[in-house]
N, C-alpha and C. Protein backbone atom coordinates (compact mmCIF):
# COMPACT_ATOMS: atom_id res chain seq x y z
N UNK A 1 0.82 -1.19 0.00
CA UNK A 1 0.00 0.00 0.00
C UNK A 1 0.87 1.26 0.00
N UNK A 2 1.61 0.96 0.90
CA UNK A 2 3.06 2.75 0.73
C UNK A 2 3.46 2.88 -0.62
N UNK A 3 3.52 1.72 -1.27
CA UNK A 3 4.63 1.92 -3.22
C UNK A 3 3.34 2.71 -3.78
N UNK A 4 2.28 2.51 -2.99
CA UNK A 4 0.90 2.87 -4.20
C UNK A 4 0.45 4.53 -3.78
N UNK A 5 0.46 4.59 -2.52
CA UNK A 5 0.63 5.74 -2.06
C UNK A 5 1.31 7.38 -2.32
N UNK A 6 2.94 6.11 -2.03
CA UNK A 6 4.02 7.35 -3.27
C UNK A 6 3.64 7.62 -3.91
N UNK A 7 3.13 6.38 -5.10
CA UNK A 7 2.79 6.44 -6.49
C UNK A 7 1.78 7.66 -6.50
N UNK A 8 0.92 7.93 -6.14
CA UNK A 8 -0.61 8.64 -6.13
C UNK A 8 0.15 10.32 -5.79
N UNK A 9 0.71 10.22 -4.48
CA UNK A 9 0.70 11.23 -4.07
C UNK A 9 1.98 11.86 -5.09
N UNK A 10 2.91 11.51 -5.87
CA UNK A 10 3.84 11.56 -6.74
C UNK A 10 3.11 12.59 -8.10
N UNK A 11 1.75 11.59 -8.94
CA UNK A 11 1.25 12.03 -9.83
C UNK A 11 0.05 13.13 -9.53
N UNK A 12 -0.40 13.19 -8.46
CA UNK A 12 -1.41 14.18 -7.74
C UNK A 12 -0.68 15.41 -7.74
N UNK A 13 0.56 15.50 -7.72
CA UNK A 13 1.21 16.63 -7.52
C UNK A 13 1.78 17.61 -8.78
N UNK A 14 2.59 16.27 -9.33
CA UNK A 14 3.01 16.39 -10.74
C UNK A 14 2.33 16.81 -11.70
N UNK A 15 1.20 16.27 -11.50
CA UNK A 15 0.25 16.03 -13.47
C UNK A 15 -0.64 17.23 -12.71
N UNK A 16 -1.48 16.93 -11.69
CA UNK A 16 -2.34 18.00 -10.73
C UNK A 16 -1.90 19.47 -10.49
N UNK A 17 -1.07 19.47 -9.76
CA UNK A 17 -0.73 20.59 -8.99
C UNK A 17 -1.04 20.34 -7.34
N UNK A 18 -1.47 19.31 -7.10
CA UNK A 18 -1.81 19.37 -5.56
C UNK A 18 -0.46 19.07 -4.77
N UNK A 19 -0.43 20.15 -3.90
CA UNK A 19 0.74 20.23 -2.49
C UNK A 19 0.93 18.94 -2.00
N UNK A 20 1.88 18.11 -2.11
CA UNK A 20 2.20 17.13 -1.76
C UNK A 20 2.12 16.68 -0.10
N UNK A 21 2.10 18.04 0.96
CA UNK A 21 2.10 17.80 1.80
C UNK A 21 0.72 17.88 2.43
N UNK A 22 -0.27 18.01 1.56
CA UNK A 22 -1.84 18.01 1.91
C UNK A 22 -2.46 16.48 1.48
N UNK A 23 -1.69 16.15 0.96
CA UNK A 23 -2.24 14.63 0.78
C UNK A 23 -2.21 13.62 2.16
N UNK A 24 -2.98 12.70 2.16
CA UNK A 24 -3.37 11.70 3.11
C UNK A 24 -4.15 10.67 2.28
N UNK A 25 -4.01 9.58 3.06
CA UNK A 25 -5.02 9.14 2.56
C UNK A 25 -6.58 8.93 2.67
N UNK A 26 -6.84 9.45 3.47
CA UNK A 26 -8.35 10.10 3.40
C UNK A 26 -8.51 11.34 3.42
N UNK A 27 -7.60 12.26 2.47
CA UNK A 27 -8.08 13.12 1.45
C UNK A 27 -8.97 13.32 0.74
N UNK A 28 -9.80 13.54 0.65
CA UNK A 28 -10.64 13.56 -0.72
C UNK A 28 -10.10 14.08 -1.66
N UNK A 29 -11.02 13.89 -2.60
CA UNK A 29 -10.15 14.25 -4.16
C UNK A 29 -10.59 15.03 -4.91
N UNK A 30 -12.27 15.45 -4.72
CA UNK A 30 -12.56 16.81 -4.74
C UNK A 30 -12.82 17.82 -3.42
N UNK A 31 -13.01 17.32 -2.12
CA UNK A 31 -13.16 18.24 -1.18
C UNK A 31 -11.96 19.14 -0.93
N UNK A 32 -10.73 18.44 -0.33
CA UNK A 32 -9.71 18.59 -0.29
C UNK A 32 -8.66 18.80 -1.43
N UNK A 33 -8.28 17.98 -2.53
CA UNK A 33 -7.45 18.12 -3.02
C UNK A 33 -8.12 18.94 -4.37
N UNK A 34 -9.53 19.42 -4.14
CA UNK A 34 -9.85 20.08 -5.41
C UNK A 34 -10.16 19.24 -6.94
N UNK A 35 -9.92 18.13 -7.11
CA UNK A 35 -10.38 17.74 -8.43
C UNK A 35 -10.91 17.30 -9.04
N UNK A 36 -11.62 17.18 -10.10
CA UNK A 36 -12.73 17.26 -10.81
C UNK A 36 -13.04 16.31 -11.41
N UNK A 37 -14.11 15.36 -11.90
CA UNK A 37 -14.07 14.12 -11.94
C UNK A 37 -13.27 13.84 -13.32
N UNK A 38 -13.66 14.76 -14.47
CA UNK A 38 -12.37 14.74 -15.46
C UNK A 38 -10.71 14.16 -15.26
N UNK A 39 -10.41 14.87 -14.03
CA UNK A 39 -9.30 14.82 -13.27
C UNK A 39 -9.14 13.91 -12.79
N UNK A 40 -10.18 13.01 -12.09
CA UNK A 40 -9.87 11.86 -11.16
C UNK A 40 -9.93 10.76 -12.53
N UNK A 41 -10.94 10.81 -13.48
CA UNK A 41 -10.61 9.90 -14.26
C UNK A 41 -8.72 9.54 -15.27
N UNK A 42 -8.81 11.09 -15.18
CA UNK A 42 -7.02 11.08 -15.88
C UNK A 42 -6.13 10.50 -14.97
N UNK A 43 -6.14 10.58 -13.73
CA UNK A 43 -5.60 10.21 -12.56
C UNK A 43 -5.24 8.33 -12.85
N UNK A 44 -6.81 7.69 -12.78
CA UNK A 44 -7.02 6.46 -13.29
C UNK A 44 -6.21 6.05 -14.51
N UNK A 45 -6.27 6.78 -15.14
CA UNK A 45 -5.54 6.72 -16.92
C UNK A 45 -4.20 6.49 -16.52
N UNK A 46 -3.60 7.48 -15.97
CA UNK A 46 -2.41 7.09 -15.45
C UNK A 46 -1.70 6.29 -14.71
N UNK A 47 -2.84 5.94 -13.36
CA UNK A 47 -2.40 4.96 -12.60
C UNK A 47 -2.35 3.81 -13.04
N UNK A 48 -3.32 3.55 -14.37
CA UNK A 48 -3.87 2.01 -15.05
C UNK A 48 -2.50 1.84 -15.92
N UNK A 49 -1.79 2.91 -16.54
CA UNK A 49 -0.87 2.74 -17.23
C UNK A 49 0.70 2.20 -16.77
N UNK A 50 1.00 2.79 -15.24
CA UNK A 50 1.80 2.87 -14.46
C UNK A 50 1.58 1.48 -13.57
N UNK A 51 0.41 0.77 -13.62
CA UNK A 51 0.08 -0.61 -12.78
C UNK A 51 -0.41 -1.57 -13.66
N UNK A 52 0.11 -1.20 -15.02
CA UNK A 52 -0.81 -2.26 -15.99
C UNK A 52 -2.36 -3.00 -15.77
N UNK A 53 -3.15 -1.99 -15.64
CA UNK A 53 -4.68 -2.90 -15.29
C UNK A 53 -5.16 -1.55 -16.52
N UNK A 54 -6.45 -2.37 -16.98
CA UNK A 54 -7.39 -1.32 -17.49
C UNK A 54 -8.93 -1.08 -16.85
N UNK A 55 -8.89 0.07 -16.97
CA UNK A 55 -10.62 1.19 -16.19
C UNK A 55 -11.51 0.16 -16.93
N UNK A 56 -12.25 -0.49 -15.88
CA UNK A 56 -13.71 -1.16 -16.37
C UNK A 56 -14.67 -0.16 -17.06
N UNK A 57 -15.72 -0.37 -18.47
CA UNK A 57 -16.24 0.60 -18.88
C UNK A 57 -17.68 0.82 -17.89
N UNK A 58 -17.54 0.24 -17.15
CA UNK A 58 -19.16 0.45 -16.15
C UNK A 58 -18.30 1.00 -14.76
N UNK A 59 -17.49 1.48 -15.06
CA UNK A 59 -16.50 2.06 -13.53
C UNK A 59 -17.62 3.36 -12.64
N UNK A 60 -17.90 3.89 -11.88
CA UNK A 60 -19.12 4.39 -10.94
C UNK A 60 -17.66 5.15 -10.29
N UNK A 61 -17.34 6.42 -11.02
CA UNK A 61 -16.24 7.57 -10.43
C UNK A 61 -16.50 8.16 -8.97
N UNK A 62 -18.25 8.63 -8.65
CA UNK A 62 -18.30 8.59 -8.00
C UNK A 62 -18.30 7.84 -6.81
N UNK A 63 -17.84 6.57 -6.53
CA UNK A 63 -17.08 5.87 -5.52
C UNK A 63 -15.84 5.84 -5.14
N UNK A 64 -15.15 6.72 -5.93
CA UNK A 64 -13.59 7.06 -5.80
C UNK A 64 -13.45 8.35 -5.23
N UNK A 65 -13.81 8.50 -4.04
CA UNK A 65 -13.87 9.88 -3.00
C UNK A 65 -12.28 9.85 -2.76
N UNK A 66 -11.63 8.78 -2.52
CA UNK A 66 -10.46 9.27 -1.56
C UNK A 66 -8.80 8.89 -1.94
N UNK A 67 -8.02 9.50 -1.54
CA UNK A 67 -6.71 8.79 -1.99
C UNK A 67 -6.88 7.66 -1.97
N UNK A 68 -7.18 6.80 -0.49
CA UNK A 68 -7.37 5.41 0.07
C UNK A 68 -8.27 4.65 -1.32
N UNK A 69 -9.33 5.53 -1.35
CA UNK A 69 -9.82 4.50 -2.76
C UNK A 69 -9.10 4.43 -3.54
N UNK A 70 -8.70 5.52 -4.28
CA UNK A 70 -7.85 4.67 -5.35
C UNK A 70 -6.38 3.74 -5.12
N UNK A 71 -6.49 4.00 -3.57
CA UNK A 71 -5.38 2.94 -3.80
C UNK A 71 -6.33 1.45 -3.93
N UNK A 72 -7.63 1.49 -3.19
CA UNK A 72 -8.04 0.38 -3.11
C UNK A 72 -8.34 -0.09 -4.76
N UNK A 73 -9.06 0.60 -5.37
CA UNK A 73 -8.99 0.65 -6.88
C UNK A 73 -7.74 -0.43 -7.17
N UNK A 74 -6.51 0.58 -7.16
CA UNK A 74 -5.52 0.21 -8.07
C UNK A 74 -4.97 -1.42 -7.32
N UNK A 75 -5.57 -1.47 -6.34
CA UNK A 75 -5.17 -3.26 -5.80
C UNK A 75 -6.13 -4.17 -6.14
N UNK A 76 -7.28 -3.62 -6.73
CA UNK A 76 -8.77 -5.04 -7.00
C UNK A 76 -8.28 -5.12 -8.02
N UNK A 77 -7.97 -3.93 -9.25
CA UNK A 77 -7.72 -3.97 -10.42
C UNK A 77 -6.50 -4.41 -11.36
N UNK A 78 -5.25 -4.20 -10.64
CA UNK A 78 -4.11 -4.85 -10.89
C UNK A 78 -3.98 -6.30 -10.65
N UNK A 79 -4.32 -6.63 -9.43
CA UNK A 79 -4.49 -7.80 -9.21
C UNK A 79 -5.41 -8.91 -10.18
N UNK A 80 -6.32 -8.49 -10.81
CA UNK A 80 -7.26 -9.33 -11.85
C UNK A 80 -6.39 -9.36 -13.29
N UNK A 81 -5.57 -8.50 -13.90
CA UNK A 81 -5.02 -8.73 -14.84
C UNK A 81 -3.64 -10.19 -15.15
């Protein structure tokens, strides 16, 4: 969970602009870190690319509130490939 963490809080900052030191993992991702579901989906794009899994086309964005989710995300989903 920490490699996935880095990982997140690495590209949240980079590709985003979000302050690296405002991240947590129960951040939210629009309350807190500001971004937009556009954003959280690019987020996905990237993380799917960087963890080799691909975004299910029936994926429900709004269940991805928090850093913690997408880490949980990026462990159901990597793991099935």
């Amino acid at each position: 969970m920490h490699d996935h963490f880095a990982s997140i809080k690495k590209i949240l900052s980079d590709e985003f602009g979000v302050n690296p030191e405002i991240i947590t993992l129960e951040s939210s991702l629009v309350d807190d870190l500001n971004l937009s579901n556009i954003e959280i989906i690019d987020a996905l794009s990237i993380l799917s690319k960087e963890y080799n899994f691909q975004i299910p086309d029936d994926i429900d964005i709004h269940n991805i509130t928090s850093v913690g989710d997408l880490i949980i995300f990026i462990e159901q989903y990597s793991d099935e490939i």
